[in-house]
C-alpha atoms as a PDB file:
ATOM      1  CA  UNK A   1     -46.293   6.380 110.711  1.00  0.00           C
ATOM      2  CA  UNK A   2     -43.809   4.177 109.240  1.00  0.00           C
ATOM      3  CA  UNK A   3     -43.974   6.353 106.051  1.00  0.00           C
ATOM      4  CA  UNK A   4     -42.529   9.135 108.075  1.00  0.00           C
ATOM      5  CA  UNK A   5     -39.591   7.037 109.511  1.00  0.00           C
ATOM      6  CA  UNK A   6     -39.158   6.766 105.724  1.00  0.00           C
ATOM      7  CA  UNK A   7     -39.022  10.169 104.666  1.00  0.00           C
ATOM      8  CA  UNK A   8     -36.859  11.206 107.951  1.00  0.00           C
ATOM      9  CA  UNK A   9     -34.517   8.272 106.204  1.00  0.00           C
ATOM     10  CA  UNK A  10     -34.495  10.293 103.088  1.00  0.00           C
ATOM     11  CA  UNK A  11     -33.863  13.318 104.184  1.00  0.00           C
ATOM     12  CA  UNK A  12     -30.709  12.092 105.379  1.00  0.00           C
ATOM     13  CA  UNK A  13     -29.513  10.637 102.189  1.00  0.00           C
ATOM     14  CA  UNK A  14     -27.769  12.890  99.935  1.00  0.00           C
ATOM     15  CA  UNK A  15     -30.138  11.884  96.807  1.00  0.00           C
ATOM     16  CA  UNK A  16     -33.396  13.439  98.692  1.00  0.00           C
ATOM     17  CA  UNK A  17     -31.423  16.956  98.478  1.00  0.00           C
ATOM     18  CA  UNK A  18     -29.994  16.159  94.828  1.00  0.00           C
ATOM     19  CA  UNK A  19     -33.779  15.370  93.698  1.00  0.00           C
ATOM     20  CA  UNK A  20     -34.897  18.905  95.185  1.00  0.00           C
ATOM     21  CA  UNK A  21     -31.739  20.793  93.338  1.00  0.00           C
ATOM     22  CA  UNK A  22     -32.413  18.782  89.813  1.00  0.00           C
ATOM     23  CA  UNK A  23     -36.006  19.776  90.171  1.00  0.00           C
ATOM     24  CA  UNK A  24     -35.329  23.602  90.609  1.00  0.00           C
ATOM     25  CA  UNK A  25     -32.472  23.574  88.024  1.00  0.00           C
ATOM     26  CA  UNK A  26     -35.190  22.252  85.773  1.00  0.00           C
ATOM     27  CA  UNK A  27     -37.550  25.214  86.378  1.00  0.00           C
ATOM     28  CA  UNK A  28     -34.768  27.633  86.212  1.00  0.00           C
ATOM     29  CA  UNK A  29     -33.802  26.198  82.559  1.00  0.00           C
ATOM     30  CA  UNK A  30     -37.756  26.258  81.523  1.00  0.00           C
ATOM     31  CA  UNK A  31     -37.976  30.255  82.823  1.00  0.00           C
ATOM     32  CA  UNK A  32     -34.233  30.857  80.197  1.00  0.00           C
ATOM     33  CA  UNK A  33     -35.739  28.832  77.912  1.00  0.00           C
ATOM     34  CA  UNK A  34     -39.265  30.686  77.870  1.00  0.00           C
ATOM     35  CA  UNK A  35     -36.988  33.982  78.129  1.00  0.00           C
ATOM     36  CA  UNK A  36     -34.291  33.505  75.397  1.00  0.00           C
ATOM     37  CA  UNK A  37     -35.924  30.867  73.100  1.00  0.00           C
ATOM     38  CA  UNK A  38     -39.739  31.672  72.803  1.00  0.00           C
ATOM     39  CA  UNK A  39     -38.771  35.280  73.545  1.00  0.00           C
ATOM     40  CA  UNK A  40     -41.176  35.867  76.549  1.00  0.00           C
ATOM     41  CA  UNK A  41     -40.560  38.920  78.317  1.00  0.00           C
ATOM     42  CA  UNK A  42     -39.977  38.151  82.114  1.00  0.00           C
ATOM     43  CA  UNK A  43     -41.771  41.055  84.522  1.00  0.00           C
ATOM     44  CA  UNK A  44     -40.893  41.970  87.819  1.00  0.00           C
ATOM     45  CA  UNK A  45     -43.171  39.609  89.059  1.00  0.00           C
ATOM     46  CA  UNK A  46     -41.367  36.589  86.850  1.00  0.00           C
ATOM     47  CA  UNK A  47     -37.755  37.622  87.924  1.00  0.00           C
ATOM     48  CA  UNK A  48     -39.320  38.083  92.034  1.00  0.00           C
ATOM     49  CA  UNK A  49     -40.573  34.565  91.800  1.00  0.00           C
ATOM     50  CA  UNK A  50     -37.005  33.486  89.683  1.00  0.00           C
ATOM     51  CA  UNK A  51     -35.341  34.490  92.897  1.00  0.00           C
ATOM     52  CA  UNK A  52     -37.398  32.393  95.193  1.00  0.00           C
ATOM     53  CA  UNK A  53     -37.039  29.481  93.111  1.00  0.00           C
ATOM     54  CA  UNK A  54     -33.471  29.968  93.559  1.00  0.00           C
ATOM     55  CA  UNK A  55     -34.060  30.317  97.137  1.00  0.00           C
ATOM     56  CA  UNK A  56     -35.315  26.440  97.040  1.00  0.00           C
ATOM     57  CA  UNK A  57     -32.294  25.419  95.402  1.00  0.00           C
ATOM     58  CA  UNK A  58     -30.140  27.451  97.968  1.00  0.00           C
ATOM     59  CA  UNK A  59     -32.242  25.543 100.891  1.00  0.00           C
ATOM     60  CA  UNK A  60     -31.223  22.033  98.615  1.00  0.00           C
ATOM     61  CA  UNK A  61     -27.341  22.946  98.543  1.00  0.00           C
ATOM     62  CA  UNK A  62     -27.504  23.877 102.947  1.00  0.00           C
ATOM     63  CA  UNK A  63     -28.995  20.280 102.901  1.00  0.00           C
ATOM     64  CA  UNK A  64     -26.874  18.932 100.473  1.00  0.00           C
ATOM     65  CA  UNK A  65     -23.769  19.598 102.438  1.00  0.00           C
ATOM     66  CA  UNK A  66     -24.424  17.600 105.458  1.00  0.00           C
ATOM     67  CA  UNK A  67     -28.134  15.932 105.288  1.00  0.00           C
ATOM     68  CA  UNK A  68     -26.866  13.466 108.173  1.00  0.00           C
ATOM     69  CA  UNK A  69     -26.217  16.406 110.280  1.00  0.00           C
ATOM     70  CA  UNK A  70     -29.017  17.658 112.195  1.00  0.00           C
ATOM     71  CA  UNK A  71     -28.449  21.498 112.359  1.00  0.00           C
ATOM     72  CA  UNK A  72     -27.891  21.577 107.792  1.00  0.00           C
ATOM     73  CA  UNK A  73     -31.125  19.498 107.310  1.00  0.00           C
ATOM     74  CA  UNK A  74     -33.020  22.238 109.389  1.00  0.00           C
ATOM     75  CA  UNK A  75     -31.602  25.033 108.127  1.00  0.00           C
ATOM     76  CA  UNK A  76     -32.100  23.325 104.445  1.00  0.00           C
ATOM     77  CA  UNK A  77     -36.002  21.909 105.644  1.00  0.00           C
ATOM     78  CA  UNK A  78     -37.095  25.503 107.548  1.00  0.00           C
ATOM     79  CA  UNK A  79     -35.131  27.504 104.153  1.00  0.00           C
ATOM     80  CA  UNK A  80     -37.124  25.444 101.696  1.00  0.00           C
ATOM     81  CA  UNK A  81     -40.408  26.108 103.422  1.00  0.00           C
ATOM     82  CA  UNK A  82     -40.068  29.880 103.736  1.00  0.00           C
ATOM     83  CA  UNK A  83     -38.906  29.990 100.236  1.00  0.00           C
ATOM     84  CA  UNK A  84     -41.518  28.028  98.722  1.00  0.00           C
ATOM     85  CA  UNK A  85     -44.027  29.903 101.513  1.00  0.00           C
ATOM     86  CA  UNK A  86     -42.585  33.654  99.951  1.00  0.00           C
ATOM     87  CA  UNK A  87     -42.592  32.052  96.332  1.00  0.00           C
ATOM     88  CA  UNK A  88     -46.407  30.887  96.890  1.00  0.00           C
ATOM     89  CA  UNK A  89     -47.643  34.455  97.928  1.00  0.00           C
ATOM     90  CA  UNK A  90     -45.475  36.097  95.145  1.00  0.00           C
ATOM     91  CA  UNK A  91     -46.986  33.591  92.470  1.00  0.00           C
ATOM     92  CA  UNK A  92     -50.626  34.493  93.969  1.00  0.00           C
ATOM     93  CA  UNK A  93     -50.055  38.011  94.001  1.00  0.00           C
ATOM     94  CA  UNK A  94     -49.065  37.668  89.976  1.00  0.00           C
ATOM     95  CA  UNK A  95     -52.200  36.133  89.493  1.00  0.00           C
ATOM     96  CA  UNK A  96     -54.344  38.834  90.680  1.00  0.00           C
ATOM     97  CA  UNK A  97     -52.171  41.275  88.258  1.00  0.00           C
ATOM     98  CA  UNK A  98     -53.615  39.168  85.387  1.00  0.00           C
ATOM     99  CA  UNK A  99     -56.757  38.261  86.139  1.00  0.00           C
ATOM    100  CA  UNK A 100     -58.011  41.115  88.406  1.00  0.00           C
ATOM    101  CA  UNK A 101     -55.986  43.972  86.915  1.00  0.00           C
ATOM    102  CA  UNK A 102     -56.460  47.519  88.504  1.00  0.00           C
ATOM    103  CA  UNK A 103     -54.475  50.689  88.195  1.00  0.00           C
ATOM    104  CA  UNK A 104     -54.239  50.960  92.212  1.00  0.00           C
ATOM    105  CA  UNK A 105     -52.705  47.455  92.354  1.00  0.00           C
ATOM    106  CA  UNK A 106     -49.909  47.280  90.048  1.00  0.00           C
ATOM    107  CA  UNK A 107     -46.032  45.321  89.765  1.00  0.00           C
ATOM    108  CA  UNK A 108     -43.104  47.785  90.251  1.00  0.00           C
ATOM    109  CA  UNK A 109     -42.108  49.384  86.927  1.00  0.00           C
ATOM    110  CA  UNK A 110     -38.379  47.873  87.767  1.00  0.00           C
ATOM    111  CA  UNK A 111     -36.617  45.284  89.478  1.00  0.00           C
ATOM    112  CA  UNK A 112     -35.723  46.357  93.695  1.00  0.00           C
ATOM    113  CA  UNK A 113     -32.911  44.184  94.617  1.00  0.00           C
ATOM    114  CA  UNK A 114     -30.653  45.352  97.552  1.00  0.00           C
ATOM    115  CA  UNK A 115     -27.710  47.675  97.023  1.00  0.00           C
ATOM    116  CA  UNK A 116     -25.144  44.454  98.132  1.00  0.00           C
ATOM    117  CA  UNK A 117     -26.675  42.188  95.527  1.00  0.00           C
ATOM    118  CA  UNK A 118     -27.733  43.993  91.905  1.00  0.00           C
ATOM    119  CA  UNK A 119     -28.454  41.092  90.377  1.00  0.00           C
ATOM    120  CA  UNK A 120     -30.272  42.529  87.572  1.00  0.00           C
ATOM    121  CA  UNK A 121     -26.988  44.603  86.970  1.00  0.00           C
ATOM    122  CA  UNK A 122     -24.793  41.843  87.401  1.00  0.00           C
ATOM    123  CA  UNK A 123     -26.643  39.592  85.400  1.00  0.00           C
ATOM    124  CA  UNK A 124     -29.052  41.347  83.240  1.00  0.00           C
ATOM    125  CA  UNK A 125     -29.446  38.495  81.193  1.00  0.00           C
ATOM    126  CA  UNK A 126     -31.296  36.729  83.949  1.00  0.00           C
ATOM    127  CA  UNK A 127     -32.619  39.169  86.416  1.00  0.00           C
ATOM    128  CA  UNK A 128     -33.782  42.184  84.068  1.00  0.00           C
ATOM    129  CA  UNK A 129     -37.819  42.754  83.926  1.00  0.00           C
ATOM    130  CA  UNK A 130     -39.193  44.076  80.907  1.00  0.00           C
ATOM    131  CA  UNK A 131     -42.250  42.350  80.449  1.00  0.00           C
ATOM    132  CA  UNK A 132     -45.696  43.319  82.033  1.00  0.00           C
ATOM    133  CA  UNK A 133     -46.840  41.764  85.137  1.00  0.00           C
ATOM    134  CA  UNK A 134     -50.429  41.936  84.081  1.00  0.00           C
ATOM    135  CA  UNK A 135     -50.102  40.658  80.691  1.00  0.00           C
ATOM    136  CA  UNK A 136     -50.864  36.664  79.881  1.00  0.00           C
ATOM    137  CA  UNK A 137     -48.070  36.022  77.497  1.00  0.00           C
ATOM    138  CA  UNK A 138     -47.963  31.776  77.774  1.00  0.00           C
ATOM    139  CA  UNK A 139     -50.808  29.417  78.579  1.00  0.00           C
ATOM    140  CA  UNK A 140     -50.676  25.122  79.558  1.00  0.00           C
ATOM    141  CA  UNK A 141     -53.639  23.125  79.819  1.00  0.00           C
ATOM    142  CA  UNK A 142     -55.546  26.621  80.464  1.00  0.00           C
ATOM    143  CA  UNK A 143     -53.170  27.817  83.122  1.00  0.00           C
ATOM    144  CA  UNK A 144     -51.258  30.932  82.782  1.00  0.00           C
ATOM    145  CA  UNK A 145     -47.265  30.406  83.776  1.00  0.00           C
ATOM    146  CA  UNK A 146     -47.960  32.274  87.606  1.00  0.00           C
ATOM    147  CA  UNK A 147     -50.669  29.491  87.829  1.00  0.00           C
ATOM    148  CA  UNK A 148     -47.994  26.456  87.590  1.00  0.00           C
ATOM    149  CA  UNK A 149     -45.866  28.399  89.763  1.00  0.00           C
ATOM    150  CA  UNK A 150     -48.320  28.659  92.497  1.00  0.00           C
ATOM    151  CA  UNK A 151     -49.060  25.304  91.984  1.00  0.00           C
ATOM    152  CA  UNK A 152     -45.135  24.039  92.407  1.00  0.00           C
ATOM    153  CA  UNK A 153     -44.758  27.101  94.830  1.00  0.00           C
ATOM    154  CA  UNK A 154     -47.733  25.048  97.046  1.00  0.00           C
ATOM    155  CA  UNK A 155     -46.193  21.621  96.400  1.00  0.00           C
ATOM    156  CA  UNK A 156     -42.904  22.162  97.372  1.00  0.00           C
ATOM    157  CA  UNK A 157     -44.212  24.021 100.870  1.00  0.00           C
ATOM    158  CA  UNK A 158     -46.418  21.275 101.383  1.00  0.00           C
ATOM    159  CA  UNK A 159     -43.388  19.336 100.871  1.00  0.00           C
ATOM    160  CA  UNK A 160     -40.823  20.726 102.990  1.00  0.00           C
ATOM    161  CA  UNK A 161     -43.855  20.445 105.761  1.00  0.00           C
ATOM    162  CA  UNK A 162     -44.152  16.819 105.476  1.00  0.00           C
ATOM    163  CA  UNK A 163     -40.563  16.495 105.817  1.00  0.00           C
ATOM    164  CA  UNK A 164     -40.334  18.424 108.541  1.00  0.00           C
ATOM    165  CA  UNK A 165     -42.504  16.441 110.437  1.00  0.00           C
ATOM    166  CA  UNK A 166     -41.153  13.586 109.574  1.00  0.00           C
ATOM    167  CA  UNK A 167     -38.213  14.902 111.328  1.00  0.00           C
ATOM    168  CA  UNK A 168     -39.982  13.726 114.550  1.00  0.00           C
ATOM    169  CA  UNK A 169     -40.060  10.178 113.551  1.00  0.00           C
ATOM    170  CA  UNK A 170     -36.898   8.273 114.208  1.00  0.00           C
ATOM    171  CA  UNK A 171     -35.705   6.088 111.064  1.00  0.00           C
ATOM    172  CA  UNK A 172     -35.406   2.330 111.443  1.00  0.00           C
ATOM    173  CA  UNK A 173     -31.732   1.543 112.421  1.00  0.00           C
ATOM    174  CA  UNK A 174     -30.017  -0.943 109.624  1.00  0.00           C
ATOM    175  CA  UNK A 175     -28.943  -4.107 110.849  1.00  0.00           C
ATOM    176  CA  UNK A 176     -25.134  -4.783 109.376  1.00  0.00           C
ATOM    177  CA  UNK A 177     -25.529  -8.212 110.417  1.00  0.00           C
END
């Protein structure tokens, strides 16, 4: 139990929610880097499970701004585990596109983002689907790239889930003297 005291302790600190932010800014850079170096087509799929990434890193910045403060570290713990949860069933659902193809169960032919936010029109460069959702365009160690995702999708809600119950587990206070 004393390892949960821990973690509760880290959550607090500022570095916990850095660490979570660096991580997803490194995925982010590896999808524009597959994208605009190796010249992998993204799908809908791809750009769907983009956004969810960037929901992570959304749920790092709420807990970034005031990790000591109770209300931000939920918001940032319960935001990270429904984006990571939404990621995970978007990564699995790629999967079966590529390994259990079917013309009944296909991606969209296009992007649907809502009216307010058009990010594929606002930022084509990074939101704009044009590859196919069913194709295996990029392997490592024998996993296809919606494989890893549902992999770090799964790590990162299991996680957020450890850290919120650590939330239960008061930290150690520090002695000044």
């Amino acid at each position: 139990m004393v390892i949960f005291a821990k973690l509760n302790q880290f959550s607090q600190s500022r570095t916990s929610w850095i660490l979570l932010l660096l991580s997803i800014l490194f995925f982010e850079m590896c999808a524009l880097f597959f994208q605009h170096v190796l010249i992998l087509a993204p799908c809908v799929m791809c750009i769907y499970e983009r956004v969810a990434m960037m929901g992570i890193g959304g749920s790092a910045i709420l807990g970034l701004i005031a990790p000591r403060v109770t209300a931000f570290r939920w918001l940032g713990l319960i935001s990270w585990g429904y984006t990571s949860y939404s990621g995970l069933l978007l990564a699995r659902q790629h999967v079966e596109y590529q390994f259990h193809p079917s013309p009944f169960a296909t991606c969209d032919a296009f992007v649907q983002f809502p009216q307010w936010a058009p990010l594929n029109q606002w930022m084509p460069w990074m939101f704009e689907a044009y590859g196919d959702c069913s194709k295996i365009v990029w392997q490592f160690l024998t996993l296809s790239m919606p494989q890893w995702l549902v992999i770090i999708f799964a790590i990162n809600l299991a996680a957020a889930f450890i850290f919120c119950i650590s939330q239960f587990f008061k930290p150690k206070k520090r002695n000044l003297f």
